[in-house]
C-alpha atoms as a PDB file:
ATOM      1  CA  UNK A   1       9.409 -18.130  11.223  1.00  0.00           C
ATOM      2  CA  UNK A   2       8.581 -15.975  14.230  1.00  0.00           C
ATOM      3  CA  UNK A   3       5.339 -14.287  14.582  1.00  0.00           C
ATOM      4  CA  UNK A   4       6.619 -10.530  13.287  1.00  0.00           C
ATOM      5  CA  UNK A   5       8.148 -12.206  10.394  1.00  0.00           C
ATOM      6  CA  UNK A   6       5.071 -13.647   9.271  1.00  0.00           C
ATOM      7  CA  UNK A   7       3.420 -10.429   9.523  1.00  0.00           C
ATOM      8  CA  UNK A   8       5.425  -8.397   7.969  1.00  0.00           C
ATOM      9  CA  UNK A   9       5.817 -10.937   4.859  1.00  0.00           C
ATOM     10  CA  UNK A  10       2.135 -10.702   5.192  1.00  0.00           C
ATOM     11  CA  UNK A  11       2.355  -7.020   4.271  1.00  0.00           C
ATOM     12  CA  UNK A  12       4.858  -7.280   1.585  1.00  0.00           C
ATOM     13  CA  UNK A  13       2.842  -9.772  -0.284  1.00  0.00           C
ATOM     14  CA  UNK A  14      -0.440  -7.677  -0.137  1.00  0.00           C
ATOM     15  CA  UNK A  15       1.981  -4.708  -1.204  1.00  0.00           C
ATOM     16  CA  UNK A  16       2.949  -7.399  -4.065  1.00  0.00           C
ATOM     17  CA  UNK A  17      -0.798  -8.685  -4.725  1.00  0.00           C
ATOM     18  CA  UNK A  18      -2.276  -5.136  -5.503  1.00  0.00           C
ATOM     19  CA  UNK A  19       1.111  -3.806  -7.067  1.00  0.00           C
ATOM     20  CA  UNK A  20       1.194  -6.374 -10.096  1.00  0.00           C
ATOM     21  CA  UNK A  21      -2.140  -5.855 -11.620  1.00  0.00           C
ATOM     22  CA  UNK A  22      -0.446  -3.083 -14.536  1.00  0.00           C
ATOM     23  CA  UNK A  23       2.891  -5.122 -14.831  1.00  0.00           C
ATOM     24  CA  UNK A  24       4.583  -3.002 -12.747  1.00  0.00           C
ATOM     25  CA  UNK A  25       5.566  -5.003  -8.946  1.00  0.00           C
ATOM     26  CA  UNK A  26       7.700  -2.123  -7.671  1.00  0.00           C
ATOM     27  CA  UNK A  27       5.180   0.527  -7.549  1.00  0.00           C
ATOM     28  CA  UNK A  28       0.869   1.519  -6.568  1.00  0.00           C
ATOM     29  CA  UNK A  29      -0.698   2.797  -9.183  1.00  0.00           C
ATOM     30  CA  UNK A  30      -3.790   5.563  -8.318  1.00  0.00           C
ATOM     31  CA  UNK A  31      -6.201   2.316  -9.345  1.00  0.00           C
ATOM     32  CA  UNK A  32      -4.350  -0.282  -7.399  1.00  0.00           C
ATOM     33  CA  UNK A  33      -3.923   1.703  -4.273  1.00  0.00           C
ATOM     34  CA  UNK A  34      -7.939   2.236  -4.007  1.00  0.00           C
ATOM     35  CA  UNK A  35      -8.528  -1.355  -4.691  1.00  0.00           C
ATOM     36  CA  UNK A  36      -6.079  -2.634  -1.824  1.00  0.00           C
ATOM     37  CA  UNK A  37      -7.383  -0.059   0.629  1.00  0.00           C
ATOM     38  CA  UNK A  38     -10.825  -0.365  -0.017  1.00  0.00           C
ATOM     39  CA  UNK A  39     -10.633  -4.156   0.259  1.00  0.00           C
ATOM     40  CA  UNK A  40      -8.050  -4.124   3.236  1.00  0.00           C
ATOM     41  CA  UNK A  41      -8.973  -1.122   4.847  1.00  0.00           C
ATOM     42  CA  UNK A  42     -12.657  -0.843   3.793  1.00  0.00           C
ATOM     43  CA  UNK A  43     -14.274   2.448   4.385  1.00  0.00           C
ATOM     44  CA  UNK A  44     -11.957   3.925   6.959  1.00  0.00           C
ATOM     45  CA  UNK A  45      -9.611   5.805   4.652  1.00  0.00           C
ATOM     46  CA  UNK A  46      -9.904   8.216   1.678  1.00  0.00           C
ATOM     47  CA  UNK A  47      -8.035   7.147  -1.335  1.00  0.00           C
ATOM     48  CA  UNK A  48      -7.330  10.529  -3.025  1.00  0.00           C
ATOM     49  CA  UNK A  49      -6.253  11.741   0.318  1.00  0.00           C
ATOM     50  CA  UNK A  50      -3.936   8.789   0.757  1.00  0.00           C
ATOM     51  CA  UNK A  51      -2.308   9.082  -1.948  1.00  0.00           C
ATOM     52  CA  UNK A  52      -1.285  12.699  -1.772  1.00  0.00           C
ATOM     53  CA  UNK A  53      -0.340  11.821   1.709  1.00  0.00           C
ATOM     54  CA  UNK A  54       1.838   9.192   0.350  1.00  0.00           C
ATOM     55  CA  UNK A  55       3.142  10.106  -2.869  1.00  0.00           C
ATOM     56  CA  UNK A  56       6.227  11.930  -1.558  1.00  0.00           C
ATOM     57  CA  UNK A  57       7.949  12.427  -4.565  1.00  0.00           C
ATOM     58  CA  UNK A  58       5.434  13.386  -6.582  1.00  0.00           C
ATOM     59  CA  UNK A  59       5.234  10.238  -9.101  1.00  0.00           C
ATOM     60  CA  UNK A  60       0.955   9.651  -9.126  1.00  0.00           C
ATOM     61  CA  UNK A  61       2.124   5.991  -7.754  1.00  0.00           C
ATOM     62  CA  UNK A  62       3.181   4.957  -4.405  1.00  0.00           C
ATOM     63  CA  UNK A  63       6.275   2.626  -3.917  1.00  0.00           C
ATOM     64  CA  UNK A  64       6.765   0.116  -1.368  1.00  0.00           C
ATOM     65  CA  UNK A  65       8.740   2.390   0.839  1.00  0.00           C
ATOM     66  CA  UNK A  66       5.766   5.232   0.267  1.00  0.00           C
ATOM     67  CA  UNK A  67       3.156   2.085   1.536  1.00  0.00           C
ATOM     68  CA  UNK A  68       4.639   1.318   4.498  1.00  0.00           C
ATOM     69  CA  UNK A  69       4.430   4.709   5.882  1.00  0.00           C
ATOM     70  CA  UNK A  70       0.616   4.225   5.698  1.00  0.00           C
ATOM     71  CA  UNK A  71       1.032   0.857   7.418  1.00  0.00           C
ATOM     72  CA  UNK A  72       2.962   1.884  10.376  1.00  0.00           C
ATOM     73  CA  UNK A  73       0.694   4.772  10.495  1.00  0.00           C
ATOM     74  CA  UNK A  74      -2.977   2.219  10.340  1.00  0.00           C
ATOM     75  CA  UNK A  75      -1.079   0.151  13.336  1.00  0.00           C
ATOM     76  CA  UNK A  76       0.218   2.905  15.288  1.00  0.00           C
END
């Protein structure tokens, strides 16, 4: 498996690991998506923030396709 592959499995699985704690894989709750970033990102972003940022259609959870916007945007 090549080196981007890895990484971007990587990503889905954190996405995955954080996502399943209320039953539900496909989607961030409010309380999962502060416990992945402040344990992958630490201090550097505001959770309430990020989630308005990210919640694009309005839900109050953030799916996969939602996510990756912020992790293109952390790596940019």
């Amino acid at each position: 498996m090549s080196h981007l592959l890895r990484n971007i499995r990587s990503i889905i699985c954190i996405f995955e690991k954080y996502a399943k704690d209320d039953g539900d894989c496909d989607t961030l709750s409010k309380g999962e998506l502060k416990q992945l970033i402040q344990t992958e990102f630490a201090d550097v972003i505001v959770v309430s923030t990020v989630l308005h940022l990210l919640d694009t259609d309005c839900d109050g959870k953030v799916g996969f396709e939602e996510f990756t916007v912020l992790v293109f945007k952390v790596v940019k």
